[in-house]
Protein backbone atom coordinates (compact mmCIF):
# COMPACT_ATOMS: atom_id res chain seq x y z
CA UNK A 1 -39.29 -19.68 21.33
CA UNK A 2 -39.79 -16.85 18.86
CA UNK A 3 -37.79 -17.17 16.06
CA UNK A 4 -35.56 -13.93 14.75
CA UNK A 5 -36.33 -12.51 11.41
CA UNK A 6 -33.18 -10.98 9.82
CA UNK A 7 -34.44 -8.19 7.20
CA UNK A 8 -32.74 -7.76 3.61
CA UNK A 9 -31.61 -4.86 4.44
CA UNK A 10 -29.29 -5.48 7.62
CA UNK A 11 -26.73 -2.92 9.14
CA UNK A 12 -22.85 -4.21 10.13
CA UNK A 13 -21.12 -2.75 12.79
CA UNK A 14 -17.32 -2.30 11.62
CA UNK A 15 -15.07 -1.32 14.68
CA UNK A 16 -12.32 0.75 13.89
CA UNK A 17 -10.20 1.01 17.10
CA UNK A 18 -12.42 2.70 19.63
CA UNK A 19 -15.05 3.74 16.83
CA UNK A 20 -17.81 1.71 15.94
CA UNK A 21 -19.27 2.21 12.15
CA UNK A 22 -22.65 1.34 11.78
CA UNK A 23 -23.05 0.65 7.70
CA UNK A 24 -26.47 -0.53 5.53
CA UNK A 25 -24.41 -3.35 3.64
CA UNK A 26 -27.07 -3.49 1.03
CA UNK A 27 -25.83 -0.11 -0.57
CA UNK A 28 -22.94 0.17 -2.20
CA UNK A 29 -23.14 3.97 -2.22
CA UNK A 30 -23.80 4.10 1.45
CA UNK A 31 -20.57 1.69 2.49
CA UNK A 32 -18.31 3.29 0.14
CA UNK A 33 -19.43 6.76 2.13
CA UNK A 34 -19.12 5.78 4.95
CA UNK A 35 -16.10 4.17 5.31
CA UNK A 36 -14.16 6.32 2.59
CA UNK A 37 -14.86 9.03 5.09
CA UNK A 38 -13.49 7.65 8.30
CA UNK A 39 -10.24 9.12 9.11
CA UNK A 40 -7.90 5.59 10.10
CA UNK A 41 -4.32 5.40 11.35
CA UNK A 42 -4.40 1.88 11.64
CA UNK A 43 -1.80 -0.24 9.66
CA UNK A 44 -0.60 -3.90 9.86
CA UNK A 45 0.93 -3.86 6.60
CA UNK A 46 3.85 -2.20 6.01
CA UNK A 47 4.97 -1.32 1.73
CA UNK A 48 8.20 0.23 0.20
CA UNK A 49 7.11 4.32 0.98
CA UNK A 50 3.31 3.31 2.65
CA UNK A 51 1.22 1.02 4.65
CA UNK A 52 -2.34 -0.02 5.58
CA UNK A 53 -4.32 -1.97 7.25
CA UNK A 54 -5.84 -5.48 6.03
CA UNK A 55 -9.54 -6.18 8.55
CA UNK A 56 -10.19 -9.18 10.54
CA UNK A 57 -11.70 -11.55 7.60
CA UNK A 58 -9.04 -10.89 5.11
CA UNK A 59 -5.50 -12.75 4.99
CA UNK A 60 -2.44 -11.26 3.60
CA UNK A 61 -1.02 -13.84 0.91
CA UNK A 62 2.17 -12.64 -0.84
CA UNK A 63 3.39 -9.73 -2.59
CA UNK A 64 4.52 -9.82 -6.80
CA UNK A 65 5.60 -7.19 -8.88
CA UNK A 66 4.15 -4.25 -6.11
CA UNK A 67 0.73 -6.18 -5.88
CA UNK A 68 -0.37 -7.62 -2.54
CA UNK A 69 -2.36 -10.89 -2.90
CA UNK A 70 -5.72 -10.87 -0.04
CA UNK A 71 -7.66 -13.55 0.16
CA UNK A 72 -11.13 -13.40 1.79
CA UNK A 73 -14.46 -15.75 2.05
CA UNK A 74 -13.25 -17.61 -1.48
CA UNK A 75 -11.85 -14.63 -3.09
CA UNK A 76 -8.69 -12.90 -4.04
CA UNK A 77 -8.22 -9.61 -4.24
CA UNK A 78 -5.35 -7.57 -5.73
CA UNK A 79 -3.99 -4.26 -4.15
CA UNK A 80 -1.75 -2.17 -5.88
CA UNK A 81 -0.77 1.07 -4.35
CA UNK A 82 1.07 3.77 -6.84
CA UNK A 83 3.08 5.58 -4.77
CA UNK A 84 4.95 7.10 -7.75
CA UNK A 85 1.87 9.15 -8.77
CA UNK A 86 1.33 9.98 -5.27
CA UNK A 87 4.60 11.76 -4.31
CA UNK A 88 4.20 13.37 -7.97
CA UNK A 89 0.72 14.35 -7.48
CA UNK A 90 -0.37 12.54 -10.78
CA UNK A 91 -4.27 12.68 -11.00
CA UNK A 92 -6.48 11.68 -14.32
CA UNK A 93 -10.13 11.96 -14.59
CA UNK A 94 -12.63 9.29 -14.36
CA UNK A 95 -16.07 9.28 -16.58
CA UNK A 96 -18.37 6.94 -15.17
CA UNK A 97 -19.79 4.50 -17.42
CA UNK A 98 -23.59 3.91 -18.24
CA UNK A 99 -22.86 0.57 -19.41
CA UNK A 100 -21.05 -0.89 -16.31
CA UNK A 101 -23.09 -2.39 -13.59
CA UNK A 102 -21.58 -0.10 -11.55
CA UNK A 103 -19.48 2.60 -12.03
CA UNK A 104 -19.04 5.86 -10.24
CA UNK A 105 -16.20 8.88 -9.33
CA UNK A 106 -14.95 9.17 -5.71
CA UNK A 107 -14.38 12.88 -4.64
CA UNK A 108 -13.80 12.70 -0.53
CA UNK A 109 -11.71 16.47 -0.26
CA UNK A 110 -8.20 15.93 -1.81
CA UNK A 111 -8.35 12.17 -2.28
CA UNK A 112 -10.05 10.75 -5.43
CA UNK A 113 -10.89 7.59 -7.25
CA UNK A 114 -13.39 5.60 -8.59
CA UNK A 115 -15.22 2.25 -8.08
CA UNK A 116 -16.91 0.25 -11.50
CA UNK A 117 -17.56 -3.26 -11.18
CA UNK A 118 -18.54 -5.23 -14.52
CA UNK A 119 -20.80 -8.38 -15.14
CA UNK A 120 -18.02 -10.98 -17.11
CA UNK A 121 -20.51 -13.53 -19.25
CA UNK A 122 -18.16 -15.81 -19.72
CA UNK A 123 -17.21 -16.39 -15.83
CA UNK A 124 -21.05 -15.52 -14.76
CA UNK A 125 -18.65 -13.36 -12.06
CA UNK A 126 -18.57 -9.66 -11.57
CA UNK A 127 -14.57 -7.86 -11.92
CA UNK A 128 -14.47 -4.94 -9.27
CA UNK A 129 -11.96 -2.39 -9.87
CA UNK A 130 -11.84 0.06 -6.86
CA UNK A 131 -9.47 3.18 -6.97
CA UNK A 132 -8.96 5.64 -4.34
CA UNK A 133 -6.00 7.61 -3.28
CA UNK A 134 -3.43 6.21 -5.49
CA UNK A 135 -4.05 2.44 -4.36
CA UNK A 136 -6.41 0.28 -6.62
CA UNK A 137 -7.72 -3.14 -5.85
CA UNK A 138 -9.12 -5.22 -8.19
CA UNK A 139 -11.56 -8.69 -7.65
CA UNK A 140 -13.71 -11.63 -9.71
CA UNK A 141 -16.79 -12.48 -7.35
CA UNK A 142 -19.96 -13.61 -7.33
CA UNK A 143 -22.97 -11.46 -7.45
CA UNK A 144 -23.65 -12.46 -3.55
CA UNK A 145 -19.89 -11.53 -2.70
CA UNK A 146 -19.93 -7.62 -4.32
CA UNK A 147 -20.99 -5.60 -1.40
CA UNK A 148 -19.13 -7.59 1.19
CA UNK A 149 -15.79 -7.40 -1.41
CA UNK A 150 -16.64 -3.33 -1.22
CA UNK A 151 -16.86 -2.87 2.21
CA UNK A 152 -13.16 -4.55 2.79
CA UNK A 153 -11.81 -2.62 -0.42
CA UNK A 154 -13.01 0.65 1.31
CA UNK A 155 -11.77 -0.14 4.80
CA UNK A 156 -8.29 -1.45 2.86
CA UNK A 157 -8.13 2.35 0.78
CA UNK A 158 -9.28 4.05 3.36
CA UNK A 159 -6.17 3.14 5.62
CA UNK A 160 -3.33 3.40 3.19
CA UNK A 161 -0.71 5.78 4.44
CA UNK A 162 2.42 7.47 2.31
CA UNK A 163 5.78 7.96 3.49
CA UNK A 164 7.35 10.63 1.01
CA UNK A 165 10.81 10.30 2.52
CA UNK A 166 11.02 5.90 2.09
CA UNK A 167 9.39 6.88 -1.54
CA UNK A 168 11.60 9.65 -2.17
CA UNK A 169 14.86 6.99 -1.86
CA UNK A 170 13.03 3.84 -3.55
CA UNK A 171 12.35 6.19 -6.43
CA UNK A 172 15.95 7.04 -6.29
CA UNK A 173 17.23 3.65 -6.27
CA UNK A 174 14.73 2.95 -9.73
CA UNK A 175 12.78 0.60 -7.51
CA UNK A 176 9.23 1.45 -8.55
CA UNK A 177 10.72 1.86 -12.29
CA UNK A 178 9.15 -1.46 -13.52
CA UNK A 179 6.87 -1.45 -12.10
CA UNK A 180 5.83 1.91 -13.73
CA UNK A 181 5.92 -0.05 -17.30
CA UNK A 182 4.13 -2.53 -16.33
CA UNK A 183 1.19 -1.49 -14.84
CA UNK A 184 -1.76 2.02 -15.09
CA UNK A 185 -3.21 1.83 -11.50
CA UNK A 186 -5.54 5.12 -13.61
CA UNK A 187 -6.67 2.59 -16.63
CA UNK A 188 -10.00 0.79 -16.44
CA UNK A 189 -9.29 -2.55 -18.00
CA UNK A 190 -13.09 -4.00 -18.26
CA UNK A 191 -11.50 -7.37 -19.18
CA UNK A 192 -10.02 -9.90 -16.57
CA UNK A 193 -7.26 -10.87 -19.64
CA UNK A 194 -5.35 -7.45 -19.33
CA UNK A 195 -4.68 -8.69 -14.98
CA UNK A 196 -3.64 -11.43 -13.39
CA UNK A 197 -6.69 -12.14 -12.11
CA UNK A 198 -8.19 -15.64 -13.08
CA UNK A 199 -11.42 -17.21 -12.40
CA UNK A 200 -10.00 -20.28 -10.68
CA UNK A 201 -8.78 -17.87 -7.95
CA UNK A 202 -11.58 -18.91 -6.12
CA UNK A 203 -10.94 -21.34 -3.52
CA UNK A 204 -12.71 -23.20 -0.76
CA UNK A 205 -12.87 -20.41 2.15
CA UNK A 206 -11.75 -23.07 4.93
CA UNK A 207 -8.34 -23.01 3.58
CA UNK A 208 -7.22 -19.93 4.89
CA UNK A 209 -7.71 -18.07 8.02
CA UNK A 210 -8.65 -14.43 8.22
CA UNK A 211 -6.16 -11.52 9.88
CA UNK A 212 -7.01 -9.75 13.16
């Protein structure tokens, strides 16, 4: 029997509904262009004023102070979607850093954001923060998890849907005021100590199950 070589450089198939997305995992540049591109309607999670979809793989947790807990392969991630800014049209500029691993502006038409991801010596993990139309999630991984932690934090952004009349009354109610104070979905914070984030967030990957 002839055995099957499996090149470095491999292509996933992502299907989106009736659309299948062929995408070279071993570029960032190319999965983050792909998918950021991909027009989505699909939700399964449903915020105060949006919603969005979480892929087969990743597991809803909780929700704390606006910030959904995911959990896939080991790793959590935290989403934060700023739906203030969005139904004020609040937009700051992003200068990509030299220094970062990797660190980049998003322009995709009106939407906007950024992805840098930063080597943490004292961890030996790599923090992701990923921005893109007024939602921002934010990971510790490995070096062998980055690309596969990108590709589910672009087909998380890519989905995430506003609802300017359920924002329009939260806002009025003061229900997005604290979290306002608390929190700069536009600030890079380079350092895991300014987030809840925390290295022992990374669990054995058989205790959870992913969502469909």
């Amino acid at each position: 029997m002839k055995k099957l070589i499996i090149p470095l450089i491999i292509a996933t198939i992502l299907v989106s509904g009736c659309t299948a997305v062929r995408i070279n995992t071993s570029s960032i540049d190319n999965i983050t262009n792909i998918l950021l591109s991909k027009e989505n309607n699909l939700y399964n999670r449903v915020g105060k004023g949006y919603t969005y979809y979480v892929p087969r793989g990743v597991t809803y947790i909780d929700t704390s102070d606006l910030n959904d807990k995911l959990y896939c392969d080991g790793n959590y991630y935290y989403l934060y979607v700023d739906a203030v800014s969005y139904y004020y049209g609040i937009k700051q500029d992003f200068t990509p850093d030299e220094n970062a691993f990797y660190s980049k502006k998003i322009e995709n038409g009106d939407k906007t954001g950024y992805l840098e991801i930063n080597y943490n010596q004292k961890i030996d993990k790599y923090y992701i923060e990923f921005m893109y139309n007024y939602a921002k999630i934010e990971a510790i991984v490995s070096k062998y998890d980055i690309n596969n932690t990108v590709m589910n934090a672009s087909y998380i952004l890519s989905t995430v849907k506003f609802n300017n009349e359920v924002i329009k009354l939260a806002i009025d109610e003061n229900y997005y005021k604290s979290a306002e104070e608390k929190y700069d979905i536009f600030t890079i914070k380079k350092e895991t100590d300014d987030y809840q984030l925390k290295s022992e967030d990374s669990v054995d990957s058989t205790s959870s199950e992913g969502s469909e």
